[in-house]
Protein backbone atom coordinates (compact mmCIF):
# COMPACT_ATOMS: atom_id res chain seq x y z
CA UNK A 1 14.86 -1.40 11.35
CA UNK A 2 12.74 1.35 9.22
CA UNK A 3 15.17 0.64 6.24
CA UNK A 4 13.11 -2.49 4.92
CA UNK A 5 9.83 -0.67 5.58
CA UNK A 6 11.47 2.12 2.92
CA UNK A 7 12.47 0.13 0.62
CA UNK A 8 8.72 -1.91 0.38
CA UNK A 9 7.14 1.84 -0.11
CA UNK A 10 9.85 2.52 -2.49
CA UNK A 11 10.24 6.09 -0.45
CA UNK A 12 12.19 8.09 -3.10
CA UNK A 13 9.22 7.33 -5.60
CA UNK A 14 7.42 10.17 -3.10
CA UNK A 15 9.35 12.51 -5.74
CA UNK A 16 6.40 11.94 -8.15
CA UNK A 17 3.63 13.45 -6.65
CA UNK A 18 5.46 15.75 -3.55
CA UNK A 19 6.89 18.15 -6.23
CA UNK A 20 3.42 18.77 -7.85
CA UNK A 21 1.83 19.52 -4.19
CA UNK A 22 4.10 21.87 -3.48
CA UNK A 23 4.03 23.83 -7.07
CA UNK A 24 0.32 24.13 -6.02
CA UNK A 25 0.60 25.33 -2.61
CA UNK A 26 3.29 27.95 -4.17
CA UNK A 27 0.69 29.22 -6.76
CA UNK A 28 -1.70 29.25 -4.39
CA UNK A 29 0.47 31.16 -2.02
CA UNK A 30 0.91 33.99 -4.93
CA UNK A 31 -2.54 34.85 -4.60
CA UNK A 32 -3.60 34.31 -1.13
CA UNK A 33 -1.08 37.46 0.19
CA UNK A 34 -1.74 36.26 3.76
CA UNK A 35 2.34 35.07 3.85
CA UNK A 36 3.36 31.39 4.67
CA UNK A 37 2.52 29.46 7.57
CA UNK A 38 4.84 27.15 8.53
CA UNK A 39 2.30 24.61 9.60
CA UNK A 40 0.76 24.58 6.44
CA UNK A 41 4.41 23.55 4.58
CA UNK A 42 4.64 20.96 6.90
CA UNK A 43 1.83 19.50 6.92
CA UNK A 44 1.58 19.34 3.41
CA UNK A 45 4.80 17.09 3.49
CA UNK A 46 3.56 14.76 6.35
CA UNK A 47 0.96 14.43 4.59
CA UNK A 48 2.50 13.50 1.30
CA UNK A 49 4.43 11.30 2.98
CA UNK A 50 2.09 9.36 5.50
CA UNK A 51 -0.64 9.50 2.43
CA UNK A 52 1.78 7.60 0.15
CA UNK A 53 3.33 5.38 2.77
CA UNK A 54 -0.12 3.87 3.99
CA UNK A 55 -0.57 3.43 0.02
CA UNK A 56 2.27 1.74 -1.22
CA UNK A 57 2.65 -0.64 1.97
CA UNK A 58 -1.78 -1.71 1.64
CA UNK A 59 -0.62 -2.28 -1.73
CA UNK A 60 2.38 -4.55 -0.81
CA UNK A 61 0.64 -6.18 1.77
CA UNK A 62 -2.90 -6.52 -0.99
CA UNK A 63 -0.51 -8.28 -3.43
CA UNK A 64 1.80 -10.17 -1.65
CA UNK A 65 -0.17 -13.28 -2.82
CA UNK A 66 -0.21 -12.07 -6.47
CA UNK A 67 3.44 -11.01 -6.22
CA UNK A 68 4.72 -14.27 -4.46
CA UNK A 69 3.45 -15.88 -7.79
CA UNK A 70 5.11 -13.58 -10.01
CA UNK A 71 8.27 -14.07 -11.27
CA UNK A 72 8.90 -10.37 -11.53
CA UNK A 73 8.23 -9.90 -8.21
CA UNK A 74 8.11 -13.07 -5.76
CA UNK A 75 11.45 -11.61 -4.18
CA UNK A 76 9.74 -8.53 -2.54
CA UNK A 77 9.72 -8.14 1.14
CA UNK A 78 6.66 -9.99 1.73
CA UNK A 79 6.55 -12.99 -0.56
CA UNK A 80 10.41 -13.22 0.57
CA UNK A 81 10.11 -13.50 4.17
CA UNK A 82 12.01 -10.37 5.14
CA UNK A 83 9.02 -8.39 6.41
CA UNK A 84 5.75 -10.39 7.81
CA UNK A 85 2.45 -9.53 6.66
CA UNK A 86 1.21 -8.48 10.14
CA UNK A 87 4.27 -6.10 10.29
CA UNK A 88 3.04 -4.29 7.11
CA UNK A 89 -0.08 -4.41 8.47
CA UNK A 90 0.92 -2.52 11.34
CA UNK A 91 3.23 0.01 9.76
CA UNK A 92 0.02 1.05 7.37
CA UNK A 93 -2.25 2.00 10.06
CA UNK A 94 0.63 3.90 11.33
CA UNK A 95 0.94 5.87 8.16
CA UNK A 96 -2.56 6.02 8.03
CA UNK A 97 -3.60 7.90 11.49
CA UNK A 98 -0.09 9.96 10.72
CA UNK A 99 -1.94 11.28 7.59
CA UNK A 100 -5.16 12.09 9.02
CA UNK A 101 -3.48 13.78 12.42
CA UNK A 102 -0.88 15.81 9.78
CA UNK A 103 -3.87 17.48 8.79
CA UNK A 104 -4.75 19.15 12.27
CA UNK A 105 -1.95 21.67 10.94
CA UNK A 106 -4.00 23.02 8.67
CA UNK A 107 -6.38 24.22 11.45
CA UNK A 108 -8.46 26.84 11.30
CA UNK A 109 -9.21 25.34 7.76
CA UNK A 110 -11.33 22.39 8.90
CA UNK A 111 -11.52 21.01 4.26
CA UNK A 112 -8.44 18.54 4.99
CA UNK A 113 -9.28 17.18 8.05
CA UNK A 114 -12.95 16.17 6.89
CA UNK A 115 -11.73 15.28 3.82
CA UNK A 116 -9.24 12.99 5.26
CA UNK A 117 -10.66 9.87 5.92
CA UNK A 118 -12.75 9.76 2.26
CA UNK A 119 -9.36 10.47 0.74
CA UNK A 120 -7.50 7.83 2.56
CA UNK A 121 -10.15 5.35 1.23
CA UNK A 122 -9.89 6.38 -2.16
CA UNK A 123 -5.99 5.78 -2.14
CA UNK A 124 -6.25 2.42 -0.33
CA UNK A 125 -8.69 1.22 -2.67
CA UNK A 126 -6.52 0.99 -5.97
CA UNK A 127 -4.92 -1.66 -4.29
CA UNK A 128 -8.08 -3.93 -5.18
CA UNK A 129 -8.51 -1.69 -8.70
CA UNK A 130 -6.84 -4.18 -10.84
CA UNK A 131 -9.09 -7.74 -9.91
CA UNK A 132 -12.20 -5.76 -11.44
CA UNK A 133 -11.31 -3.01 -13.74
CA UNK A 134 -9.06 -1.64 -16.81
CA UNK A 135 -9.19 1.68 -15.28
CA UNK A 136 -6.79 0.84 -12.29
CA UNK A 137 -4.21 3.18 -14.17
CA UNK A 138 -6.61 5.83 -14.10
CA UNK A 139 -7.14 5.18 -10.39
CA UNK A 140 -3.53 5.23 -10.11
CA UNK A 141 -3.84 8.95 -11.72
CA UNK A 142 -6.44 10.03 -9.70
CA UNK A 143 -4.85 9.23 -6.51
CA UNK A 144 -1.88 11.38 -7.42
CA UNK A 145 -4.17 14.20 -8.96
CA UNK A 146 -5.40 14.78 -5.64
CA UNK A 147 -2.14 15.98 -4.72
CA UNK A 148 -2.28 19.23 -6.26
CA UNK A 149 -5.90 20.37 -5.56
CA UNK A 150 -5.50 19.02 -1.56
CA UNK A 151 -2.54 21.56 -1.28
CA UNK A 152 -4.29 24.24 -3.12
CA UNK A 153 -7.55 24.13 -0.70
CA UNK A 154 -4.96 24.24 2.32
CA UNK A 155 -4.12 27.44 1.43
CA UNK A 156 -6.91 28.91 -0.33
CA UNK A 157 -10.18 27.05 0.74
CA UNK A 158 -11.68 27.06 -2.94
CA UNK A 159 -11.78 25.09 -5.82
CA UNK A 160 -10.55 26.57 -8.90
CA UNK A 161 -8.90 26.64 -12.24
CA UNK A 162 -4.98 26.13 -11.74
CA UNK A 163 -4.71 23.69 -9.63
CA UNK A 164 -8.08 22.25 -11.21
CA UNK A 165 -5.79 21.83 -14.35
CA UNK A 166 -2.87 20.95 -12.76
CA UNK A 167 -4.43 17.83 -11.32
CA UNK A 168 -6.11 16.66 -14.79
CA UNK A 169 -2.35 17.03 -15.86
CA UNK A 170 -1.14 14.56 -13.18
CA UNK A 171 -3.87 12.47 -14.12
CA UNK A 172 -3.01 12.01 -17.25
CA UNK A 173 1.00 11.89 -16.58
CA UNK A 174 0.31 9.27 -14.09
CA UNK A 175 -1.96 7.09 -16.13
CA UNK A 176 0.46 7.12 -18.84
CA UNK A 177 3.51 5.95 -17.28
CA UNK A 178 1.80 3.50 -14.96
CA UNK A 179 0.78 2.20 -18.85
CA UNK A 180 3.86 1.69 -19.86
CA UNK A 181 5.25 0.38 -16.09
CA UNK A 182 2.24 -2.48 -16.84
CA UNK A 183 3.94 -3.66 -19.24
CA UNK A 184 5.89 -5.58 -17.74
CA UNK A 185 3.67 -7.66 -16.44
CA UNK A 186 1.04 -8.11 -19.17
CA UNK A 187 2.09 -11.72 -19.61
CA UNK A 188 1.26 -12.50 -16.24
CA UNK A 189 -2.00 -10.45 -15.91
CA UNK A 190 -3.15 -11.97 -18.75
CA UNK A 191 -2.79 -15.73 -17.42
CA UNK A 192 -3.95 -14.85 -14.08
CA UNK A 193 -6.78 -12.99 -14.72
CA UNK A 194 -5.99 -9.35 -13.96
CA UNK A 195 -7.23 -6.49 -15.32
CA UNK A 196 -4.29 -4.31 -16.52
CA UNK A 197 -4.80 -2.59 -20.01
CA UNK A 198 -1.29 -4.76 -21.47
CA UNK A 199 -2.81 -7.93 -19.98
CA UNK A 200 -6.34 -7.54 -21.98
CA UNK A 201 -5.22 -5.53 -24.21
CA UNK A 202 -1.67 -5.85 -25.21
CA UNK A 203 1.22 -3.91 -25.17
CA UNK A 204 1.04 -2.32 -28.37
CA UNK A 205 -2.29 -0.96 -27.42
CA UNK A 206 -1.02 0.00 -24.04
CA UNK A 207 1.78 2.19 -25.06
CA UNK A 208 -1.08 3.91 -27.83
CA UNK A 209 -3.00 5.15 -24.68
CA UNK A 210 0.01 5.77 -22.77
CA UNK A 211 1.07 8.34 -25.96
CA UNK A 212 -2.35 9.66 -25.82
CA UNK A 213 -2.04 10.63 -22.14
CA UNK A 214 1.11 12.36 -22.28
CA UNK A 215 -0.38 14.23 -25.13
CA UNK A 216 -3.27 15.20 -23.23
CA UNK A 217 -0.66 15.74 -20.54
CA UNK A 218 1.41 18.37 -22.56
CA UNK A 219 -1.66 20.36 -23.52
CA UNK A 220 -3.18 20.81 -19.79
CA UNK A 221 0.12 22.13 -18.79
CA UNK A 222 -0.09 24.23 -21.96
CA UNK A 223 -3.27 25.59 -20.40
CA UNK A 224 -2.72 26.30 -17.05
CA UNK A 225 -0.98 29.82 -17.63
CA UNK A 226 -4.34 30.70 -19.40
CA UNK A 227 -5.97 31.00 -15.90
CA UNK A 228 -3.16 31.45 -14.28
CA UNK A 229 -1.55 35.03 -14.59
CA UNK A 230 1.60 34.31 -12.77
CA UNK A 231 2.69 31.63 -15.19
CA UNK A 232 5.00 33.28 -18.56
CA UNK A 233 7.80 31.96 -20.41
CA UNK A 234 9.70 30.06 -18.14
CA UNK A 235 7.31 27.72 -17.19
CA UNK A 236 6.32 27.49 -21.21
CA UNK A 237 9.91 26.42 -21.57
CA UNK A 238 9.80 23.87 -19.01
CA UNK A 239 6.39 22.37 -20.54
CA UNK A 240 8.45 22.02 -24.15
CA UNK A 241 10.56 20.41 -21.83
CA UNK A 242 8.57 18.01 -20.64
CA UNK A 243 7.25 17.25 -24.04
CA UNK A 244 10.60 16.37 -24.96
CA UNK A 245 10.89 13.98 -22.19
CA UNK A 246 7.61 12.09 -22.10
CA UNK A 247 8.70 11.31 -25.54
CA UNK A 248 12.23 10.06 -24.64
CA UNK A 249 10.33 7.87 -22.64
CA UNK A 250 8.33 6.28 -25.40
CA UNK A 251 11.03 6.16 -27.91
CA UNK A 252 13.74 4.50 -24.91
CA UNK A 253 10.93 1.99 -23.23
CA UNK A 254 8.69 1.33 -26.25
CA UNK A 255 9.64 -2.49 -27.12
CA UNK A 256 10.99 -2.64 -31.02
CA UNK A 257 8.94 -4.42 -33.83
CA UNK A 258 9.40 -8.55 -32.74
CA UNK A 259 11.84 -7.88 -29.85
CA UNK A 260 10.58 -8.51 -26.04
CA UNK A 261 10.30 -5.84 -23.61
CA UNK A 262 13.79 -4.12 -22.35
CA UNK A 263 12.73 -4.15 -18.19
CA UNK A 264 16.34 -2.24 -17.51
CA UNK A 265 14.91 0.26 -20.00
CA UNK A 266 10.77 0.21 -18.63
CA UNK A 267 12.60 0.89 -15.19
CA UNK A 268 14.78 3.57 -16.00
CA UNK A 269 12.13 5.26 -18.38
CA UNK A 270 9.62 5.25 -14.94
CA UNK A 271 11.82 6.97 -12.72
CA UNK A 272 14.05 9.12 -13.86
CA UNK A 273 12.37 10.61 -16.14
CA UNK A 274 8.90 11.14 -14.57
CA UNK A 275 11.31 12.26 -11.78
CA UNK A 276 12.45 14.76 -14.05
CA UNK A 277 8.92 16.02 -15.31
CA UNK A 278 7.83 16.48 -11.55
CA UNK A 279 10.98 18.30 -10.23
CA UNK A 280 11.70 20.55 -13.45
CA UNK A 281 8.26 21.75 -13.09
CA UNK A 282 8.51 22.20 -9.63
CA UNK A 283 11.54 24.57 -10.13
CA UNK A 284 10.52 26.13 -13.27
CA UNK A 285 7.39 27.05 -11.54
CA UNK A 286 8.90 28.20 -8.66
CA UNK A 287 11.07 30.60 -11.16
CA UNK A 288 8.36 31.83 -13.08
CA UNK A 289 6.47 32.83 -9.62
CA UNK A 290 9.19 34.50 -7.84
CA UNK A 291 10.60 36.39 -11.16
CA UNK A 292 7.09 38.52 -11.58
């Protein structure tokens, strides 16, 4: 019964911005010197996991009109038949008071819980993003950026630097590969009025600001160790890593001169290696702390 519900939120696409949130809470754990709370771990996971869930299914449920008329995507859940709007509707609020509770773990610190609510918002609204604006994939970026700085102030109350950076970083990843992801539907935007940057713009342009991005990426991650004394060579290492990767994914999912877009190769480029970038940090950062 929960299977089809996992497969609309795409569940194992949680490994993009989970990773991130916990690299934060670890650096932020380096400093503090108070020791872990168990609460705080896991409610920094339920509330990864509720925040994205509520996300991705208001999205589904937001564009099941849009994606019914898409040929790329009329055989979701929704446009389908297998899962009924009102059941989506449903398993969203769900997610969404299982979010805002998860953050009663964090108690004493009161920041999450009143955040909550204003953050929920802000994630359900990108649904809507692309009907009015260019800057959905910035939206997009945003939404995960908070990821990082929410699991900083559970541990440390504050705003500051590293996780500051850290989040810009995300930003910038995210907005990048949700560029090139677009692209598979610019075709479609265009005739139907959405605002995606392929649609308006074109793919061509679209992968030129998804290049910038992952260059702006590279050079926030560059920076972080800068304010961030526990960060040294291995985490350096990882970042040339990731450099190496975000351009893979150019070079593999960047259509060639007069041929059409390669959707086996857009797909695999979005996952598994943004999967990659999230998870190698996580664990080079996590080597890097403990090592010092």
């Amino acid at each position: 019964m929960l299977r089809p519900f996992l497969e609309l939120i795409r569940f194992s696409h949680t490994l993009f911005a989970l990773p991130f949130a916990l690299l934060s809470a670890a650096m932020a754990l380096r400093l503090d010197g108070s020791g872990f709370r168990w609460q705080d771990g896991l409610g920094i996971l339920l509330c990864m996991v509720f925040a994205r869930s509520a996300a991705m299914a208001f999205n589904r449920w937001a564009d099941r009109q849009i994606d019914g008329v898409n040929p790329r995507t009329a055989d979701r859940h929704l446009p389908s038949g297998r899962l009924s709007a009102w059941s989506v509707a449903v398993f969203t609020v769900c997610c969404s008071i299982g979010f805002v509770a998860s953050t009663l773990f964090f108690l004493p610190n009161v920041v999450p819980l009143a955040a909550a609510i204003p953050v929920l918002f802000f994630l359900l609204g990108y649904s809507y993003a692309k009907r009015f604006t260019s800057f959905a994939h910035v939206w997009l970026g945003a939404a995960l950026m908070l990821a990082p700085i929410a699991a900083w102030i559970v541990i440390r109350p504050e705003f500051a630097w590293p996780p500051i950076l850290l989040g810009f970083a995300v930003l910038f990843w995210t907005t990048g590969f949700d560029l090139i992801y677009a692209c598979q539907d610019a075709e479609f935007d265009a005739a139907t009025g959405l605002h995606s940057v392929p649609g308006r713009y074109g793919i061509p342009t679209a992968f030129r600001l998804s290049a910038a991005s992952h260059s702006i990426t590279v050079l926030l991650l560059v920076a972080i160790p800068l304010v961030y004394e526990y960060f040294g060579l291995v985490f350096y290492v990882a970042v040339g890593a990731v450099a190496v990767i975000l351009l893979t994914e150019h070079v593999l999912a960047r259509p060639k001169k007069g041929a059409a877009l390669d959707l086996l190769r857009v797909n695999v480029a979005f996952f598994q290696m943004n999967v990659l970038v999230s998870v190698g940090l996580l664990v080079a950062g996590i080597v890097d702390l403990v090592r010092i």
